[in-house]
C-alpha atoms as a PDB file:
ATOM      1  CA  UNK A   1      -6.902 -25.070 -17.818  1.00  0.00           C
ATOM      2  CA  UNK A   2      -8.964 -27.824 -18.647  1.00  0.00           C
ATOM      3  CA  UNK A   3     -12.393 -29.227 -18.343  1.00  0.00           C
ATOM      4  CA  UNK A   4     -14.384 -32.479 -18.251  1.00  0.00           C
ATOM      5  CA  UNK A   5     -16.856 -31.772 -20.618  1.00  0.00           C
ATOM      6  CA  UNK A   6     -19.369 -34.187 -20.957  1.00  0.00           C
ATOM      7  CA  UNK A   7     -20.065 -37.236 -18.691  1.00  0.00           C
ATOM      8  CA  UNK A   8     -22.166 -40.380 -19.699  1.00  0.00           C
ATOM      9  CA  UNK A   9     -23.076 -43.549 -19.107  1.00  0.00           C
ATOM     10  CA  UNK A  10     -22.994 -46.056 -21.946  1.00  0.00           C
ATOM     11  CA  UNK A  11     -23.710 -49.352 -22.907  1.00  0.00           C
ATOM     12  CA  UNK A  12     -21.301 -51.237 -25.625  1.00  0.00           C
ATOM     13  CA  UNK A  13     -23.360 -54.180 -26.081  1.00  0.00           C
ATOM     14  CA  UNK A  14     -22.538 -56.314 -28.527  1.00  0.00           C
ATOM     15  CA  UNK A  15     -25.892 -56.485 -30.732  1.00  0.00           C
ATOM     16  CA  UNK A  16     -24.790 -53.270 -32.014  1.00  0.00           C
ATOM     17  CA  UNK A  17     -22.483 -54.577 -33.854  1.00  0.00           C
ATOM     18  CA  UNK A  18     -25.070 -57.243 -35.017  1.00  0.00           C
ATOM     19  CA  UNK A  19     -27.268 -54.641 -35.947  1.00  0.00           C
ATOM     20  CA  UNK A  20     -25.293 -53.140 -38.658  1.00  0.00           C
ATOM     21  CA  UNK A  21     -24.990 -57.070 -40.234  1.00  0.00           C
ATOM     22  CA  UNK A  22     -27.458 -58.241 -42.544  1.00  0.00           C
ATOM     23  CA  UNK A  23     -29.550 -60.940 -40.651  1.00  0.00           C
ATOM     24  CA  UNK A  24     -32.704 -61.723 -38.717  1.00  0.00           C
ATOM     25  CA  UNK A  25     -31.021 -58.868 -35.910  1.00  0.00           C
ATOM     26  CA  UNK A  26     -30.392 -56.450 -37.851  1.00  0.00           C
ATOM     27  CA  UNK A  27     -31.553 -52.645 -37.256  1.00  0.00           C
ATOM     28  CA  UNK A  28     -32.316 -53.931 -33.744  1.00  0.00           C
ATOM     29  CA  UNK A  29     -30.469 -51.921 -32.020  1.00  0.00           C
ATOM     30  CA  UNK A  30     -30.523 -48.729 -33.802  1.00  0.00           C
ATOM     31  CA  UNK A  31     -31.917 -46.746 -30.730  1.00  0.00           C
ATOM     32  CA  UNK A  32     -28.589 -47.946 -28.628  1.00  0.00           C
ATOM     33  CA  UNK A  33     -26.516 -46.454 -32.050  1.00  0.00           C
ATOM     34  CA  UNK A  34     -27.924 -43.488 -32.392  1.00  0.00           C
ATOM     35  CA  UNK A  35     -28.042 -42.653 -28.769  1.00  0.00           C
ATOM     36  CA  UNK A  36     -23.945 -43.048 -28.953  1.00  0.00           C
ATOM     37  CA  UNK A  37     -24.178 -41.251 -31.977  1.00  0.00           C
ATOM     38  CA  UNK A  38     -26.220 -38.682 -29.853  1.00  0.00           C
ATOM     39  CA  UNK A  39     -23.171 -38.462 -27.099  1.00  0.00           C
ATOM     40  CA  UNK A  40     -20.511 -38.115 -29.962  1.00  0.00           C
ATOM     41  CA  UNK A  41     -22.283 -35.411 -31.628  1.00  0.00           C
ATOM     42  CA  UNK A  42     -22.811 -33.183 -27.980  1.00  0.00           C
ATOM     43  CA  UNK A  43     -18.809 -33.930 -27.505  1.00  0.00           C
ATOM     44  CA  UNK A  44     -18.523 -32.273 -31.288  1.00  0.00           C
ATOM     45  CA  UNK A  45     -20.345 -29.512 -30.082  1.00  0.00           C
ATOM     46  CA  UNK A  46     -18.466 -29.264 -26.846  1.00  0.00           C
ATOM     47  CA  UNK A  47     -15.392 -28.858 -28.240  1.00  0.00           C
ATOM     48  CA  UNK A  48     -14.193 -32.121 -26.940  1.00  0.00           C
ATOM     49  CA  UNK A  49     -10.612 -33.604 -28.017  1.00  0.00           C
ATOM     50  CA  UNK A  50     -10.204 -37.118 -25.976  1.00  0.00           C
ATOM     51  CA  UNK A  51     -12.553 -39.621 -24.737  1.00  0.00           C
ATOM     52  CA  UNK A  52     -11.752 -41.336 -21.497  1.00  0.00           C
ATOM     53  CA  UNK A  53     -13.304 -44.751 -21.504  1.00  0.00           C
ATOM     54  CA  UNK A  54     -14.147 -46.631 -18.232  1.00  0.00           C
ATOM     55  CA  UNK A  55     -13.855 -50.158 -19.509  1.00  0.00           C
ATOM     56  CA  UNK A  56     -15.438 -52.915 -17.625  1.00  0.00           C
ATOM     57  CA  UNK A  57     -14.327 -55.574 -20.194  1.00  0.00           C
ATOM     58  CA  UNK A  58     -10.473 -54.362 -19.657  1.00  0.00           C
ATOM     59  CA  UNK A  59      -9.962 -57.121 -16.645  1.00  0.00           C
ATOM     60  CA  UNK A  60      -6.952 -56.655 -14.271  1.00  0.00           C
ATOM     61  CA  UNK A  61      -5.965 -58.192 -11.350  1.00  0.00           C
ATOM     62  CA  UNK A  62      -3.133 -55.461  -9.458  1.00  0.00           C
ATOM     63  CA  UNK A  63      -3.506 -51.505  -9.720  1.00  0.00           C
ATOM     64  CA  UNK A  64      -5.306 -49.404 -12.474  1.00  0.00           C
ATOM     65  CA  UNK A  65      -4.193 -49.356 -15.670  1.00  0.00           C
ATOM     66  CA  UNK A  66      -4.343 -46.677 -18.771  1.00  0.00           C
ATOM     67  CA  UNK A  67      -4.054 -47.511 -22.645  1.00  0.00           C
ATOM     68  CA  UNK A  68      -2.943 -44.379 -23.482  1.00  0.00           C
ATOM     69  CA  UNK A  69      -0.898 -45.763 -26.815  1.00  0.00           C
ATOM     70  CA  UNK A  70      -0.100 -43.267 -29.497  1.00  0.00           C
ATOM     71  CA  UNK A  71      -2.541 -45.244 -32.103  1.00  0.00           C
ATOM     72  CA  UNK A  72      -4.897 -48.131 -31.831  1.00  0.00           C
ATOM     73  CA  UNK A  73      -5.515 -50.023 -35.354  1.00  0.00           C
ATOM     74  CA  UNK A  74      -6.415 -53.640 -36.056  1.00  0.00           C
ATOM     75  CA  UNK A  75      -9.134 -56.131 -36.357  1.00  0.00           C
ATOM     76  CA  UNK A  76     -11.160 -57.239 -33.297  1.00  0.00           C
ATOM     77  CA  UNK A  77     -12.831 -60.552 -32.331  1.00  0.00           C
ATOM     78  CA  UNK A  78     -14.482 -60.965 -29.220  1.00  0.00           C
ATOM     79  CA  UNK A  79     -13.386 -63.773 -26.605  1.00  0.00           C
ATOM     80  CA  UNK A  80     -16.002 -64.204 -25.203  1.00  0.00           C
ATOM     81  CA  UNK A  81     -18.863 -63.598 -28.116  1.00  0.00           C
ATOM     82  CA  UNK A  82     -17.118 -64.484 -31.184  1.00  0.00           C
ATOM     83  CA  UNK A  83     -20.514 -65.036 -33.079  1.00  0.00           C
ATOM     84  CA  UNK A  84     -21.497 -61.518 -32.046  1.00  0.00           C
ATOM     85  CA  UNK A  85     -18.512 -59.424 -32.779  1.00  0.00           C
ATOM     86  CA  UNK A  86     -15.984 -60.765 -35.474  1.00  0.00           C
ATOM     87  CA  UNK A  87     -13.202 -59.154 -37.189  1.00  0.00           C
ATOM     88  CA  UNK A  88     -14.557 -56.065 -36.500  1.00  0.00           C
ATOM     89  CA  UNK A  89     -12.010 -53.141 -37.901  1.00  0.00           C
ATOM     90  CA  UNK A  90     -10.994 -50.263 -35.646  1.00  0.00           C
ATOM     91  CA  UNK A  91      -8.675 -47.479 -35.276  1.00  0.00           C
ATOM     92  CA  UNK A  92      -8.261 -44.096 -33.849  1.00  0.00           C
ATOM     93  CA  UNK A  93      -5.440 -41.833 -32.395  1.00  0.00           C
ATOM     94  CA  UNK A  94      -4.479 -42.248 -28.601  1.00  0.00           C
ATOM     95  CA  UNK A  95      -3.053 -39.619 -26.513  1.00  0.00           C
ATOM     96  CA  UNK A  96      -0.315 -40.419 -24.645  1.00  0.00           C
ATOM     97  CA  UNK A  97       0.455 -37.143 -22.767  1.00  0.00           C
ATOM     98  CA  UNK A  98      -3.196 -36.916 -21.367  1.00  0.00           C
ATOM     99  CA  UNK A  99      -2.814 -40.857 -20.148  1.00  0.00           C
ATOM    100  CA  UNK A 100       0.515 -40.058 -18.212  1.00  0.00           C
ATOM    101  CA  UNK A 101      -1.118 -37.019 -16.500  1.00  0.00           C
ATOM    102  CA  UNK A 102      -3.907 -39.100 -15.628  1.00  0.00           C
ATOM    103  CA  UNK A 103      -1.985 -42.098 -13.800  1.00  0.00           C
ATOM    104  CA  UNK A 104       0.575 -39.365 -12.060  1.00  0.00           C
ATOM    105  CA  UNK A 105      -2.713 -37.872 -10.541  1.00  0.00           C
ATOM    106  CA  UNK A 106      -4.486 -41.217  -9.038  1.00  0.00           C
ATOM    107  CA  UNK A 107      -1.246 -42.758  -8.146  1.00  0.00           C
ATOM    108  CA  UNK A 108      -0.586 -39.241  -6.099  1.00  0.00           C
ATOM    109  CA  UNK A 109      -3.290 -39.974  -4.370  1.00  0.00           C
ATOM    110  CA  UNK A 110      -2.866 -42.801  -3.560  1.00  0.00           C
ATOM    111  CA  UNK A 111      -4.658 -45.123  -5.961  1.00  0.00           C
ATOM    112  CA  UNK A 112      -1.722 -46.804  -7.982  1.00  0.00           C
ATOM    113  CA  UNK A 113      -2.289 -46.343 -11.762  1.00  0.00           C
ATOM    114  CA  UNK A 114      -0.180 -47.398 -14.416  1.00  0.00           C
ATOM    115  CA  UNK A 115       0.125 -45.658 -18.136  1.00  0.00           C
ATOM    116  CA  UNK A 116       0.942 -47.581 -21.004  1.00  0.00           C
ATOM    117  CA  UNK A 117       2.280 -45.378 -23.883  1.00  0.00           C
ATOM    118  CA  UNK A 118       4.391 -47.976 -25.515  1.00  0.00           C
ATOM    119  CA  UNK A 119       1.987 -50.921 -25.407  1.00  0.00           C
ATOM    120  CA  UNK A 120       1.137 -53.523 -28.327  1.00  0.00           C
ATOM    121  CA  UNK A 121      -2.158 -53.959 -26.327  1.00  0.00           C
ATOM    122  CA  UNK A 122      -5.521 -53.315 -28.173  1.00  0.00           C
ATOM    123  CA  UNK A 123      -8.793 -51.799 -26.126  1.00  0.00           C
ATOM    124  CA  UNK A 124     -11.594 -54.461 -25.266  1.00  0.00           C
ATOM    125  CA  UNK A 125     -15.134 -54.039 -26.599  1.00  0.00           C
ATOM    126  CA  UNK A 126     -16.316 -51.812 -24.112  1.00  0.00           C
ATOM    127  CA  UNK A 127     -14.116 -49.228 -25.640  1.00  0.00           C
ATOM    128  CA  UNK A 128     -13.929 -50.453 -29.046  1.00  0.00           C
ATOM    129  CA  UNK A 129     -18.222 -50.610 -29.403  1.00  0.00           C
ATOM    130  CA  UNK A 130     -18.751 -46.606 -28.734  1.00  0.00           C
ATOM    131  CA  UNK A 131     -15.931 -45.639 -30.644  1.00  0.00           C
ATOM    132  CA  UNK A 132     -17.356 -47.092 -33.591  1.00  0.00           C
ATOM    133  CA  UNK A 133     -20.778 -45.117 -33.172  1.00  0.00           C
ATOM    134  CA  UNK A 134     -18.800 -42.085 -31.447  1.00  0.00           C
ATOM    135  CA  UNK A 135     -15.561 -41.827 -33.507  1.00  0.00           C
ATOM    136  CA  UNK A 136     -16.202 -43.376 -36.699  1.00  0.00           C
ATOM    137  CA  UNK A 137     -14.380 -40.460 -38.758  1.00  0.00           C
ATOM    138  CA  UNK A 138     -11.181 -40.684 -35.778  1.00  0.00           C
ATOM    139  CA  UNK A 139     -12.102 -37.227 -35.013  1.00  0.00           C
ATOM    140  CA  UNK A 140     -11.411 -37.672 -30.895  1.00  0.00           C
ATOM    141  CA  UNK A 141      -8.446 -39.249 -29.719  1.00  0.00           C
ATOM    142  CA  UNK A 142      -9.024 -41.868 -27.450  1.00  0.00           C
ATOM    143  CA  UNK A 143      -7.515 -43.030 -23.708  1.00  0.00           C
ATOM    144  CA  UNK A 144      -9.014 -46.712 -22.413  1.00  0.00           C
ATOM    145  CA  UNK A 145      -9.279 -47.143 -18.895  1.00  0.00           C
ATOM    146  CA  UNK A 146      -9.516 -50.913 -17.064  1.00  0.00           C
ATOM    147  CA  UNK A 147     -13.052 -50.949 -15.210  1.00  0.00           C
ATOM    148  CA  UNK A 148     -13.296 -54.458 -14.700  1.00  0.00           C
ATOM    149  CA  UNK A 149     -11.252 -54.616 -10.988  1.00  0.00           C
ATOM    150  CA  UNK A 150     -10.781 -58.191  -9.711  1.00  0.00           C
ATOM    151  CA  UNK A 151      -9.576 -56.939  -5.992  1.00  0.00           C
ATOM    152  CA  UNK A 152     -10.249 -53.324  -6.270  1.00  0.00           C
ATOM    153  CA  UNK A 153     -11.907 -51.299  -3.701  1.00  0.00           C
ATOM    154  CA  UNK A 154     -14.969 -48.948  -4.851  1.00  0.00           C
ATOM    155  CA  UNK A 155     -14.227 -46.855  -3.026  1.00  0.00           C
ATOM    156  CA  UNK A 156     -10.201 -46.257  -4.733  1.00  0.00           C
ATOM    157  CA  UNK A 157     -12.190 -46.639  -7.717  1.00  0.00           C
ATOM    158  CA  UNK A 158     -14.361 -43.467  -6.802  1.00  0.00           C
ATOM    159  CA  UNK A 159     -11.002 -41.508  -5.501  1.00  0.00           C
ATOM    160  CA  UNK A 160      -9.392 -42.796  -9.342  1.00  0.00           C
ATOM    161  CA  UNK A 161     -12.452 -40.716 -10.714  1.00  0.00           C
ATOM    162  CA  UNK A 162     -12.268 -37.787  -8.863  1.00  0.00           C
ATOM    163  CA  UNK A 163      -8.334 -37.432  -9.290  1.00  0.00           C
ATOM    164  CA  UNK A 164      -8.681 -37.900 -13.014  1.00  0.00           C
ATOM    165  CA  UNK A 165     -11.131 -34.919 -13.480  1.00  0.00           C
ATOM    166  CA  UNK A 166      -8.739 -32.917 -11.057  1.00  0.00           C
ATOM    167  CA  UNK A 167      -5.741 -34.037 -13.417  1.00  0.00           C
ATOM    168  CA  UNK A 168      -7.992 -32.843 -16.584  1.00  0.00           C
ATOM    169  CA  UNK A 169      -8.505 -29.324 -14.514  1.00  0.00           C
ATOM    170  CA  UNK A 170      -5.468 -28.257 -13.458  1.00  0.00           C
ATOM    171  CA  UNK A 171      -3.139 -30.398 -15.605  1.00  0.00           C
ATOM    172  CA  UNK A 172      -4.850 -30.610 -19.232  1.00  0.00           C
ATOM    173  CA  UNK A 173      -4.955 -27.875 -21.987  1.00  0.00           C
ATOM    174  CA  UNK A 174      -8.083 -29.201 -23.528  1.00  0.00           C
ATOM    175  CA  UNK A 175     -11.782 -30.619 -22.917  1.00  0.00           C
ATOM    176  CA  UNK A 176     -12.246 -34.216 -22.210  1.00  0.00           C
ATOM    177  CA  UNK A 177     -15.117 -36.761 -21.859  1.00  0.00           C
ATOM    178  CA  UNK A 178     -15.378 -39.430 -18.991  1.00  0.00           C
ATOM    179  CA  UNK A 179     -17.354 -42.665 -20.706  1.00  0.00           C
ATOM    180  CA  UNK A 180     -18.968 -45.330 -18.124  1.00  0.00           C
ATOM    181  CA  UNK A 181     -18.966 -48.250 -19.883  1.00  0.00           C
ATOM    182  CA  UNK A 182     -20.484 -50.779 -18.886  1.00  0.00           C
ATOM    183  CA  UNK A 183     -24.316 -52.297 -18.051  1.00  0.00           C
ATOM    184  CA  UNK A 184     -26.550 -52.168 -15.005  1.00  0.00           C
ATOM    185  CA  UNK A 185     -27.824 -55.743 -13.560  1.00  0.00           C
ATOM    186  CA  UNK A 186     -25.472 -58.448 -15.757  1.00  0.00           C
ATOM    187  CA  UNK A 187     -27.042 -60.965 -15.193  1.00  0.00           C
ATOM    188  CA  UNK A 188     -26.841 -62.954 -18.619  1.00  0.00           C
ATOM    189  CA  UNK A 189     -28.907 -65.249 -19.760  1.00  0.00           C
ATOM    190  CA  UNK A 190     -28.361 -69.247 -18.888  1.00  0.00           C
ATOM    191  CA  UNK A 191     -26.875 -71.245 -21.380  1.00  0.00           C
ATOM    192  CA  UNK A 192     -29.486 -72.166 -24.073  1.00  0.00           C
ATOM    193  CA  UNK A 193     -31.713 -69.481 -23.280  1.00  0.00           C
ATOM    194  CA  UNK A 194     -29.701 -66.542 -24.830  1.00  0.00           C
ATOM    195  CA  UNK A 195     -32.228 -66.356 -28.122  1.00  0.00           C
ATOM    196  CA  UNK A 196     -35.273 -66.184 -25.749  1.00  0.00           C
ATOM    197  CA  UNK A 197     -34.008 -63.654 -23.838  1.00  0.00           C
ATOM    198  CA  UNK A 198     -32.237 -61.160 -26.531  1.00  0.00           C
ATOM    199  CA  UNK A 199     -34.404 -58.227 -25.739  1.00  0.00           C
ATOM    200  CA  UNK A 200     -35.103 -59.255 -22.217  1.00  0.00           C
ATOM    201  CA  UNK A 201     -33.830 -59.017 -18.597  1.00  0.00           C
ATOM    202  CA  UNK A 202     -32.991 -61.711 -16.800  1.00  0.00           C
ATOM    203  CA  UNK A 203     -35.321 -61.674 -13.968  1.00  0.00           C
ATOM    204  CA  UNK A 204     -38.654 -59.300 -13.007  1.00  0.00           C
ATOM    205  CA  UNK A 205     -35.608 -58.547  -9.249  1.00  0.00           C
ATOM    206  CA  UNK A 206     -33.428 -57.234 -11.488  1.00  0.00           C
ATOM    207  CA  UNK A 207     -35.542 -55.541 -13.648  1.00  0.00           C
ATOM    208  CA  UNK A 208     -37.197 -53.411 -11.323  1.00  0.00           C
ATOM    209  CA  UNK A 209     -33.776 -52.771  -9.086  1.00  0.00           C
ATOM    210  CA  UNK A 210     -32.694 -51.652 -12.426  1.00  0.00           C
ATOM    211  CA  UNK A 211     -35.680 -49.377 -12.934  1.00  0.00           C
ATOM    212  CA  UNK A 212     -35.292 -48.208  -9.494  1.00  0.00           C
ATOM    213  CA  UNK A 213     -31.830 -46.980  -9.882  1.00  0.00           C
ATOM    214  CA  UNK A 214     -32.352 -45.228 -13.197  1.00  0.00           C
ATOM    215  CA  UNK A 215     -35.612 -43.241 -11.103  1.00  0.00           C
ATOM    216  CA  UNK A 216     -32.871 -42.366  -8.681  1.00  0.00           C
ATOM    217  CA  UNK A 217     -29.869 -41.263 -10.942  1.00  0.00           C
ATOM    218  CA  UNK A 218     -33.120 -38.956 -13.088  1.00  0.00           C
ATOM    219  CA  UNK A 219     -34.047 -37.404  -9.672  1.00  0.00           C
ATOM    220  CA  UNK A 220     -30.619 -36.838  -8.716  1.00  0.00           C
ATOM    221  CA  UNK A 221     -30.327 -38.929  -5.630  1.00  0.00           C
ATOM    222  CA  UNK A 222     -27.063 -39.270  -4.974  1.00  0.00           C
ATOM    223  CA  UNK A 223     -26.253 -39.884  -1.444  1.00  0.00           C
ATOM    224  CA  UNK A 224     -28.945 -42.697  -1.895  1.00  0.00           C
ATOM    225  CA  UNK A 225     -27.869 -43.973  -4.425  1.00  0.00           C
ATOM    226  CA  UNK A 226     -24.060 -44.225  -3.471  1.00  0.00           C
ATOM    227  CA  UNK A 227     -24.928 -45.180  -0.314  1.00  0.00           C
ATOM    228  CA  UNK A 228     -26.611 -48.666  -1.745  1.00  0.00           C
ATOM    229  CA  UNK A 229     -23.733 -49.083  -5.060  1.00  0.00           C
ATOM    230  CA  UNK A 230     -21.859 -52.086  -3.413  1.00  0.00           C
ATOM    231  CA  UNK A 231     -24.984 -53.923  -2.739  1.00  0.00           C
ATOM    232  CA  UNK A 232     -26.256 -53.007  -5.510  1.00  0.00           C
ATOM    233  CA  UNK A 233     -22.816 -53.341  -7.666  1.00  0.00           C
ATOM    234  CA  UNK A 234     -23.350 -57.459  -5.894  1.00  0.00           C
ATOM    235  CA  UNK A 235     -26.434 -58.358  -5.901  1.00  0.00           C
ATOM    236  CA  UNK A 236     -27.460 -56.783  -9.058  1.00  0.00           C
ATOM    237  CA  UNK A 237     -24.701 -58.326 -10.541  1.00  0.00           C
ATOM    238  CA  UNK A 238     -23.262 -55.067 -11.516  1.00  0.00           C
ATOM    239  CA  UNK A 239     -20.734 -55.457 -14.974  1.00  0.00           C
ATOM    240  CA  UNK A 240     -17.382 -55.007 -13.749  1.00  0.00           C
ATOM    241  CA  UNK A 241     -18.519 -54.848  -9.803  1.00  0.00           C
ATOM    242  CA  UNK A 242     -19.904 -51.172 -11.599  1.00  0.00           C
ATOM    243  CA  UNK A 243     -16.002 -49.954 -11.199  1.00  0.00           C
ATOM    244  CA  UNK A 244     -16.887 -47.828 -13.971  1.00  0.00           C
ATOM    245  CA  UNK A 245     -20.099 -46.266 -12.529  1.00  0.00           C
ATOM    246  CA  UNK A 246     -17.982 -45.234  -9.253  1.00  0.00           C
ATOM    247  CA  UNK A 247     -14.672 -43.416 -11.224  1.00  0.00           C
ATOM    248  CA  UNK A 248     -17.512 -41.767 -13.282  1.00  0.00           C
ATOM    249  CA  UNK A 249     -18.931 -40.705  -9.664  1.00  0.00           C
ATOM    250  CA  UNK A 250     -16.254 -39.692  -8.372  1.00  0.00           C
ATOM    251  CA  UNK A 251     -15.456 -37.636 -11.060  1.00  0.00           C
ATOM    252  CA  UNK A 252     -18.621 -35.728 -10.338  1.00  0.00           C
ATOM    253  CA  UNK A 253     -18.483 -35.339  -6.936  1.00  0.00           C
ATOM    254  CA  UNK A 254     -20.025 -38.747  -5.558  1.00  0.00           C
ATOM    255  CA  UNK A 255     -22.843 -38.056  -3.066  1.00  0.00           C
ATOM    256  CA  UNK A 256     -22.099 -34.772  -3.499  1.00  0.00           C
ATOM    257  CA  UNK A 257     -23.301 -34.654  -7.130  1.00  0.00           C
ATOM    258  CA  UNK A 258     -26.297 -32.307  -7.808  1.00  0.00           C
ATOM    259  CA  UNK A 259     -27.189 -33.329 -11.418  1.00  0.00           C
ATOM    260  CA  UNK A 260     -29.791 -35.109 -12.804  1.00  0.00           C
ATOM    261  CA  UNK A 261     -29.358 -37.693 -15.601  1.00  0.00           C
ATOM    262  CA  UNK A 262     -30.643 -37.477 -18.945  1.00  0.00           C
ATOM    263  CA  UNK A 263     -31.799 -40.522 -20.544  1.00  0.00           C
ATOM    264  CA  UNK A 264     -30.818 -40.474 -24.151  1.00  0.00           C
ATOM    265  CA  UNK A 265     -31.415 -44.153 -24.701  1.00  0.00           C
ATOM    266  CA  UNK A 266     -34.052 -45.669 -22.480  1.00  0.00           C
ATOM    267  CA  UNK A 267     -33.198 -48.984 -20.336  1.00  0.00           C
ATOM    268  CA  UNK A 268     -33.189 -51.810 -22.456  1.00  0.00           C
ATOM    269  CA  UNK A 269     -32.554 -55.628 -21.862  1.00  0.00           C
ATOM    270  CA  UNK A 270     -29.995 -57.588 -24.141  1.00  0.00           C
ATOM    271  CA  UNK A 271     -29.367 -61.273 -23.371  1.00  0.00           C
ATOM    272  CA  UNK A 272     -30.994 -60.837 -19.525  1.00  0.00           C
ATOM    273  CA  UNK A 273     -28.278 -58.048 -19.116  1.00  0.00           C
ATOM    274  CA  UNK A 274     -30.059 -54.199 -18.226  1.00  0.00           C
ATOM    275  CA  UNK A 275     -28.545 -51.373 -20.781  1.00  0.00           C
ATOM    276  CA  UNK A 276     -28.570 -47.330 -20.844  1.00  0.00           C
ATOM    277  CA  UNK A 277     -27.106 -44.126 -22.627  1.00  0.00           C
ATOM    278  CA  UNK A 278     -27.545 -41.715 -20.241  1.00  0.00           C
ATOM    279  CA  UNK A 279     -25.691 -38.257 -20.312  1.00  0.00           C
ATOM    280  CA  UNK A 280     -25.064 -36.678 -16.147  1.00  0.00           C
ATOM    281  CA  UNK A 281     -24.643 -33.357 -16.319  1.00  0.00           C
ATOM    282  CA  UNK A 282     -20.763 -31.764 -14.931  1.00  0.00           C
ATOM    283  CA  UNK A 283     -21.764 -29.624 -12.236  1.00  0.00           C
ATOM    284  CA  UNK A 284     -19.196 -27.441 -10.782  1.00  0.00           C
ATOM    285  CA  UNK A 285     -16.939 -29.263  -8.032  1.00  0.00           C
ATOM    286  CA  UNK A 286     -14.867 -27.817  -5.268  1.00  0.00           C
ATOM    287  CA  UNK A 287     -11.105 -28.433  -6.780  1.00  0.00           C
ATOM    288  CA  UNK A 288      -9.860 -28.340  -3.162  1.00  0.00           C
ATOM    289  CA  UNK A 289     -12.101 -31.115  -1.593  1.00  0.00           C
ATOM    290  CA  UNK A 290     -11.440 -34.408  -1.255  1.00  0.00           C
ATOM    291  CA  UNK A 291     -13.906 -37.095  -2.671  1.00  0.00           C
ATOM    292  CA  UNK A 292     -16.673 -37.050   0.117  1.00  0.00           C
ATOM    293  CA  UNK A 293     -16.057 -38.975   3.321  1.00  0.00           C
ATOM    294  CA  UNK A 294     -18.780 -41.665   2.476  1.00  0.00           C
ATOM    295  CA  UNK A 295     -17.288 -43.220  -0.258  1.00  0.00           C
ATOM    296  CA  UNK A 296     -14.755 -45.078   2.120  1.00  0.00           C
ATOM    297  CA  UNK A 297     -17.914 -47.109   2.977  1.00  0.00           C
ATOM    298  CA  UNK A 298     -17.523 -49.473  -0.019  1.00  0.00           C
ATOM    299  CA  UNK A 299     -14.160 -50.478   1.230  1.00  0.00           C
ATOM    300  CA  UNK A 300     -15.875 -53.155   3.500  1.00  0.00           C
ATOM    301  CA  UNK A 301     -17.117 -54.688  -0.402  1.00  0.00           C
ATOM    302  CA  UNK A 302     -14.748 -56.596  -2.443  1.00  0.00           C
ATOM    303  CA  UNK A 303     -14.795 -56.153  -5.890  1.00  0.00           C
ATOM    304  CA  UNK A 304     -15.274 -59.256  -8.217  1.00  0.00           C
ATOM    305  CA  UNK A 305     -15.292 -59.765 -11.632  1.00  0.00           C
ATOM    306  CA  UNK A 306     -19.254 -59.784 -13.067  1.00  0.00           C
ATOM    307  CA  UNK A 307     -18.992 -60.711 -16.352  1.00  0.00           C
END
């Protein structure tokens, strides 16, 4: 039936948008644009019709939730950087039927999920920033997903990934991408100190953790590197508690996984925070299994909010 097609991880940092402005930042973050240019393009060529995006700056505080509305259009200002993104205009078609499927799935196994089909809610930035380099012509519909989990387990975060790709499989007629949204270490920059530290990380820790994690996900160690996510996910100051980086996971097959990322945008630093593109590769996956027995290991880590 259907198929996950492509798989990334993505940053949506808000420079981008800078970058298109006249000003002393502009064209500084081409490399991060065309890299989600890059992604868009290999969906294209895919044949892909919807991209699922793992939000992390969709915050919610009971359950998952899906924006699955039947449009998105308006004018967006950020909350929380309303001197980097402004009245930035957006729209593209939702899909509804996919975002029902998709919550039936998780909550049937046991990870409550929520669709919202007749919503007058917009997507946050983390969806809103790749659509505008992905989808700029509305050719993909679009389904949000909230990746920034208050008191959410990682491990029902994983589970949420791997029953959405089985939902997509057996459930879908189409091809679908699964977007990770969201940084590695987010660690911002203190107060004052944002200007000094626009192109850098925060801290030489978290740069090489960073560094060290991006080695791993290129060499394909997965069982490592799942093994170490909630520490990491905590003391890297992982965006979102890196909800987003365990649904795309799980989607894959968690320590199961046997691809290697591709780096299509090499680590970069924005405000202290660590950024990537990186595209990881859908392998085949055992439709009967259940996500692998070492993912219950986050559930001694609660999930808070890294902003």
């Amino acid at each position: 039936m259907g198929q996950l097609a492509l798989a990334a991880k993505i940053t949506h940092v808000p420079s981008m948008y800078l970058s298109e402005l006249d000003g002393e930042r502009k064209g500084s973050r081409q490399d991060a644009i065309d890299g989600h240019r890059e992604i868009g393009r290999r969906c294209r060529e895919l044949g892909v019709d919807t991209l699922v995006v793992f939000d992390t700056h969709w915050l919610v505080n009971a359950n998952y939730h899906i924006n699955c509305a039947p449009h998105f259009k308006g004018l967006y200002t950020s909350n929380e950087l309303p001197h980097f993104i402004a009245n930035m205009p957006f729209e593209a078609p939702g899909n509804p039927a996919l975002g029902r499927i998709l919550a039936q799935a998780c909550t049937e196994q046991g990870v409550e999920t929520l669709a919202h089909d007749a919503t007058t809610l917009d997507p946050e930035y983390g969806t809103l920033v790749p659509l505008r380099y992905m989808n700029a012509d509305q050719y993909f519909k679009v389904v949000s997903v909230s990746a920034l989990c208050t008191v959410h387990y990682l491990n029902d975060s994983a589970r949420l990934g791997w029953a959405m790709r089985r939902a997509v499989e057996d459930r879908y007629e189409g091809k679908v991408a699964f977007l990770a949204s969201g940084s590695l270490s987010h660690r911002f920059a203190q107060n004052g100190l944002a200007p000094e530290f626009a192109f850098k990380i925060w801290s030489p820790f978290l740069e090489t953790l960073d560094h060290q994690v991006v080695q791993m996900w290129t060499a394909g160690r997965w069982a490592e590197f799942c093994e170490m996510l909630p520490e990491y996910a905590s003391k890297g100051h992982g965006e979102g508690f890196m909800h987003d980086t365990a649904m795309l996971l799980g989607a894959l097959g968690w320590s199961a996984y046997t691809g290697k990322t591709e780096v299509i945008t090499p680590y970069f630093g924005a405000s202290g925070t660590g950024q990537i593109n990186a595209v990881f590769p859908v392998t085949p996956q055992d439709g009967s299994a259940v996500p692998p027995p070492e993912a219950s290991a986050a559930a001694k880590y609660r999930a808070f909010p890294r902003l």
